[in-house]
N, C-alpha and C. Protein backbone atom coordinates (compact mmCIF):
# COMPACT_ATOMS: atom_id res chain seq x y z
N UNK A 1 8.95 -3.72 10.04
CA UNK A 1 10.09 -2.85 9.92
C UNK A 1 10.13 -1.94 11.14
N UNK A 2 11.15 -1.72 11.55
CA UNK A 2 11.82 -1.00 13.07
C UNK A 2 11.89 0.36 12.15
N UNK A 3 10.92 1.47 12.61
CA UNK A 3 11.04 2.43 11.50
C UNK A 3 11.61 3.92 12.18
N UNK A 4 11.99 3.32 13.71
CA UNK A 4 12.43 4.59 14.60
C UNK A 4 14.38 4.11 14.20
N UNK A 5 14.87 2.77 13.02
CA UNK A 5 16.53 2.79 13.25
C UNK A 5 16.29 2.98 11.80
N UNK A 6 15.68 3.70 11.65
CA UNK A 6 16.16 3.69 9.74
C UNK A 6 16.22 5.02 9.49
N UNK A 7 16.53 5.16 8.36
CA UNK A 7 16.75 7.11 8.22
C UNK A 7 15.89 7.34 7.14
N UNK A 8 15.53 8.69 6.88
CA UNK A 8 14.86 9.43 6.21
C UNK A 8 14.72 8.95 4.92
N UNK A 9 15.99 8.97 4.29
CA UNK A 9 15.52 8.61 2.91
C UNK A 9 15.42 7.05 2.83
N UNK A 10 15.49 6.33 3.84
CA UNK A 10 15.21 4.71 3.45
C UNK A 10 13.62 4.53 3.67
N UNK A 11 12.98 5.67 4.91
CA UNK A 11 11.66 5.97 4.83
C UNK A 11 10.62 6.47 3.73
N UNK A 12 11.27 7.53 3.13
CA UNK A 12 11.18 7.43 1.86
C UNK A 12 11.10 7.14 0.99
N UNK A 13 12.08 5.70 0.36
CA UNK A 13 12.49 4.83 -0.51
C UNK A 13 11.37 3.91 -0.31
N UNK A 14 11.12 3.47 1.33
CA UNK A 14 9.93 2.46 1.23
C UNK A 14 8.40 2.74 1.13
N UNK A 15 8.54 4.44 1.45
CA UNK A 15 7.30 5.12 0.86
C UNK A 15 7.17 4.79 -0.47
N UNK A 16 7.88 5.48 -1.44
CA UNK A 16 7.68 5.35 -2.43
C UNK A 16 7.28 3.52 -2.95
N UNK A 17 8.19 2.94 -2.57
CA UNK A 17 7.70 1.02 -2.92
C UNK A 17 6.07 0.88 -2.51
N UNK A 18 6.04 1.14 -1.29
CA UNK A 18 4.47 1.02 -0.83
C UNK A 18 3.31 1.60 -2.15
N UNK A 19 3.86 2.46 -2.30
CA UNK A 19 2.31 3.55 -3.27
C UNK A 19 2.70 2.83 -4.87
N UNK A 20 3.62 2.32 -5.15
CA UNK A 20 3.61 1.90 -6.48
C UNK A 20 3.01 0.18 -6.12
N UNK A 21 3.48 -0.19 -4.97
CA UNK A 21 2.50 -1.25 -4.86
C UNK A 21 1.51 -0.93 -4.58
N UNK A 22 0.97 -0.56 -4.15
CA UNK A 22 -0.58 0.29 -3.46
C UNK A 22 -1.30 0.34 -5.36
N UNK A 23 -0.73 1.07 -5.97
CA UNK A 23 -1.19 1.38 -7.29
C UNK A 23 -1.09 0.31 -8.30
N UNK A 24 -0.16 -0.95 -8.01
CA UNK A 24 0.08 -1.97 -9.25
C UNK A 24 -1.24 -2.75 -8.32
N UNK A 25 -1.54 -2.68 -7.13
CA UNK A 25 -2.43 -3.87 -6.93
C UNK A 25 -4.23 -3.11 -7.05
N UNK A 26 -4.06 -1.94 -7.19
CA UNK A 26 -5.28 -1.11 -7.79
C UNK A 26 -5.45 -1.57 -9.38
N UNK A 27 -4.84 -1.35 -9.79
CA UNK A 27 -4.61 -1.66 -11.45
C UNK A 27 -5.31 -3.01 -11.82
N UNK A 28 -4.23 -3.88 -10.36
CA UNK A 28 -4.85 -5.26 -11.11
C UNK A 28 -5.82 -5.59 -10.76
N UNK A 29 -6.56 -5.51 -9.83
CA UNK A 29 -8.19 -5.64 -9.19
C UNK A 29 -8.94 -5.15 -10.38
N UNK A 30 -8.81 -3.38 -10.68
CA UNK A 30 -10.07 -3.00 -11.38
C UNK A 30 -9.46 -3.36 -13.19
N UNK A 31 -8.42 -3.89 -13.43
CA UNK A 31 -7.90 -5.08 -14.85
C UNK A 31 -9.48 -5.82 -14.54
N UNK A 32 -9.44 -6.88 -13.34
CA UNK A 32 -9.76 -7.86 -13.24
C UNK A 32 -11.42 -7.61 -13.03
N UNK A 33 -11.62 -6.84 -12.43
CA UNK A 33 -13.36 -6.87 -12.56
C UNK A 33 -13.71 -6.11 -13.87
N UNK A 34 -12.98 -5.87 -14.56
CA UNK A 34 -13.33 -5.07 -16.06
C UNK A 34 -12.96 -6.01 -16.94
N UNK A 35 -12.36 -6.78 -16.95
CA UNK A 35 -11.80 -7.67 -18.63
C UNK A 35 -12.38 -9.24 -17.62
N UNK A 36 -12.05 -9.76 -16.65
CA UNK A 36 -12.06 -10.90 -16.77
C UNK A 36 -13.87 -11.90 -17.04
N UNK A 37 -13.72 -12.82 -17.74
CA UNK A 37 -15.03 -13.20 -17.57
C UNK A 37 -15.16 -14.06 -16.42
N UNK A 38 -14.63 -14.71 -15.93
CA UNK A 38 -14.73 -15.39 -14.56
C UNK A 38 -15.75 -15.04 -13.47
N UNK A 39 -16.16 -15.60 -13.17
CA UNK A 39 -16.92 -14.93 -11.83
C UNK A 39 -16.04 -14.75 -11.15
N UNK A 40 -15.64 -13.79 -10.01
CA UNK A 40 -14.37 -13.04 -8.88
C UNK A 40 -15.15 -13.07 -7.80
N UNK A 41 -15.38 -14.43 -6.93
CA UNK A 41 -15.75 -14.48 -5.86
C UNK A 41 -15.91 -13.61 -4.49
N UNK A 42 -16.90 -13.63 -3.58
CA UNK A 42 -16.53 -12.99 -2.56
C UNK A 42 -15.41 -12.91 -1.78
N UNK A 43 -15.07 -13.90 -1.57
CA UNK A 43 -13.30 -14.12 -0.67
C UNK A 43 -12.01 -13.66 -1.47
N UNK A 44 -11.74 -13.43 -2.37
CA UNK A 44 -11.36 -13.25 -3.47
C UNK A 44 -11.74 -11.82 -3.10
N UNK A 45 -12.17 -10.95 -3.55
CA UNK A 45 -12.96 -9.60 -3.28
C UNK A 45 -12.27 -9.02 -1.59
N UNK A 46 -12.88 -9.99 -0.70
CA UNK A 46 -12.10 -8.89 1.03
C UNK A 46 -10.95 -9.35 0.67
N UNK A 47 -10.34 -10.17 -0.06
CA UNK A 47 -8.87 -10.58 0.09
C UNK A 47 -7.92 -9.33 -0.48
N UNK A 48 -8.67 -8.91 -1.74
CA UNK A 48 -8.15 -7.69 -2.59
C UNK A 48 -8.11 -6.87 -1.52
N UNK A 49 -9.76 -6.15 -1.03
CA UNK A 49 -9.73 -4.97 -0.03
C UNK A 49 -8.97 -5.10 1.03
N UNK A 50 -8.66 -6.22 1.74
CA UNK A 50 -7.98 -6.08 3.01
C UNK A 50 -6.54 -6.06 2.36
N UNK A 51 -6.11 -6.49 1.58
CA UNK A 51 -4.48 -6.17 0.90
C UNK A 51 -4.25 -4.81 0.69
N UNK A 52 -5.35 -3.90 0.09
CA UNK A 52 -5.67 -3.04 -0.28
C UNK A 52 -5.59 -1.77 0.98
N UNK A 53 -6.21 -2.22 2.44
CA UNK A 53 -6.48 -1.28 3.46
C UNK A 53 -5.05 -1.46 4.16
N UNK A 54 -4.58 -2.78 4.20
CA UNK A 54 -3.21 -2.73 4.76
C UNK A 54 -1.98 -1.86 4.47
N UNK A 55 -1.75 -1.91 2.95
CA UNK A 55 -1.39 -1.24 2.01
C UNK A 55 -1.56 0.17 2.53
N UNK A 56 -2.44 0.43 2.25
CA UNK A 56 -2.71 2.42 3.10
C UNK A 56 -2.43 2.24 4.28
N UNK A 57 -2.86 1.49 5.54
CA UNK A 57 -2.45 1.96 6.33
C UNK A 57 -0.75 1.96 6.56
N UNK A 58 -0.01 1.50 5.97
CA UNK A 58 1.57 1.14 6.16
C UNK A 58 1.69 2.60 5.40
N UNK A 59 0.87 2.81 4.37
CA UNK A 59 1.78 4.14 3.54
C UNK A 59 1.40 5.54 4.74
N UNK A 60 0.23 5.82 5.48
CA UNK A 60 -0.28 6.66 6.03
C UNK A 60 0.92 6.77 7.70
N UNK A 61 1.36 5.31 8.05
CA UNK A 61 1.76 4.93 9.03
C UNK A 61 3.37 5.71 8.98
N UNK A 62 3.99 5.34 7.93
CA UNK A 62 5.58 5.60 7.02
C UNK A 62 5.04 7.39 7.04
N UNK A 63 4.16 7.69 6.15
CA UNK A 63 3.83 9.29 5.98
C UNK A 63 4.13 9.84 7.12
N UNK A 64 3.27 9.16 8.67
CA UNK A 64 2.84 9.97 10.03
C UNK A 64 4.66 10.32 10.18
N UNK A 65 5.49 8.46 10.28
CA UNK A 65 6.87 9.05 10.49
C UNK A 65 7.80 10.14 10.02
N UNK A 66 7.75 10.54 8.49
CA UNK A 66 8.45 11.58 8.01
C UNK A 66 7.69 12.64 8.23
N UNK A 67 6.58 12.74 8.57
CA UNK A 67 6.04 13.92 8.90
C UNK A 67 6.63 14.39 10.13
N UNK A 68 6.62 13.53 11.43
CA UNK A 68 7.45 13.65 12.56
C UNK A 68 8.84 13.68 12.43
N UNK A 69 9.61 13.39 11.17
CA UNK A 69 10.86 13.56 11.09
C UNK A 69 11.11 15.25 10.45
N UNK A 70 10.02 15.96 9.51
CA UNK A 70 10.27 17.38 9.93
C UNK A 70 10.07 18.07 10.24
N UNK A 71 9.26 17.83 11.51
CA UNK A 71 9.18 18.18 13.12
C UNK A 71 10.15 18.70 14.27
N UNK A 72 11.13 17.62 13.62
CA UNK A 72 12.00 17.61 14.67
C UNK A 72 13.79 18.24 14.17
């Protein structure tokens, strides 16, 4: 996403999408190492965390922008 042609509240709007995904894919990881009996492999595991670190960094990345938007 081109996040210097979009405006404030669409920055916003995709803030907010990010952290409820950020939080539905928290949910379902620690669902899944608490109820499932399966063994939950290692690859499986960085696959979660790196979905997981991407996830923050896009929400921290979107944050830095509206932070610089009331800056200015």
């Amino acid at each position: 996403m081109d996040c210097n042609s979009v405006s404030r509240a669409e920055l916003e709007l995709t803030l907010k999408r990010l952290k409820s995904n950020f939080e539905d894919l928290e949910e379902t990881i620690n669902f899944n190492f608490t109820y499932s009996v399966a063994h939950i492999g290692g690859g499986q595991v960085r696959k979660d965390e790196e979905s997981l670190r991407k996830l923050k960094e896009e929400i921290c990345r979107i944050e830095e922008l509206l932070s610089k938007t009331d800056s200015t």
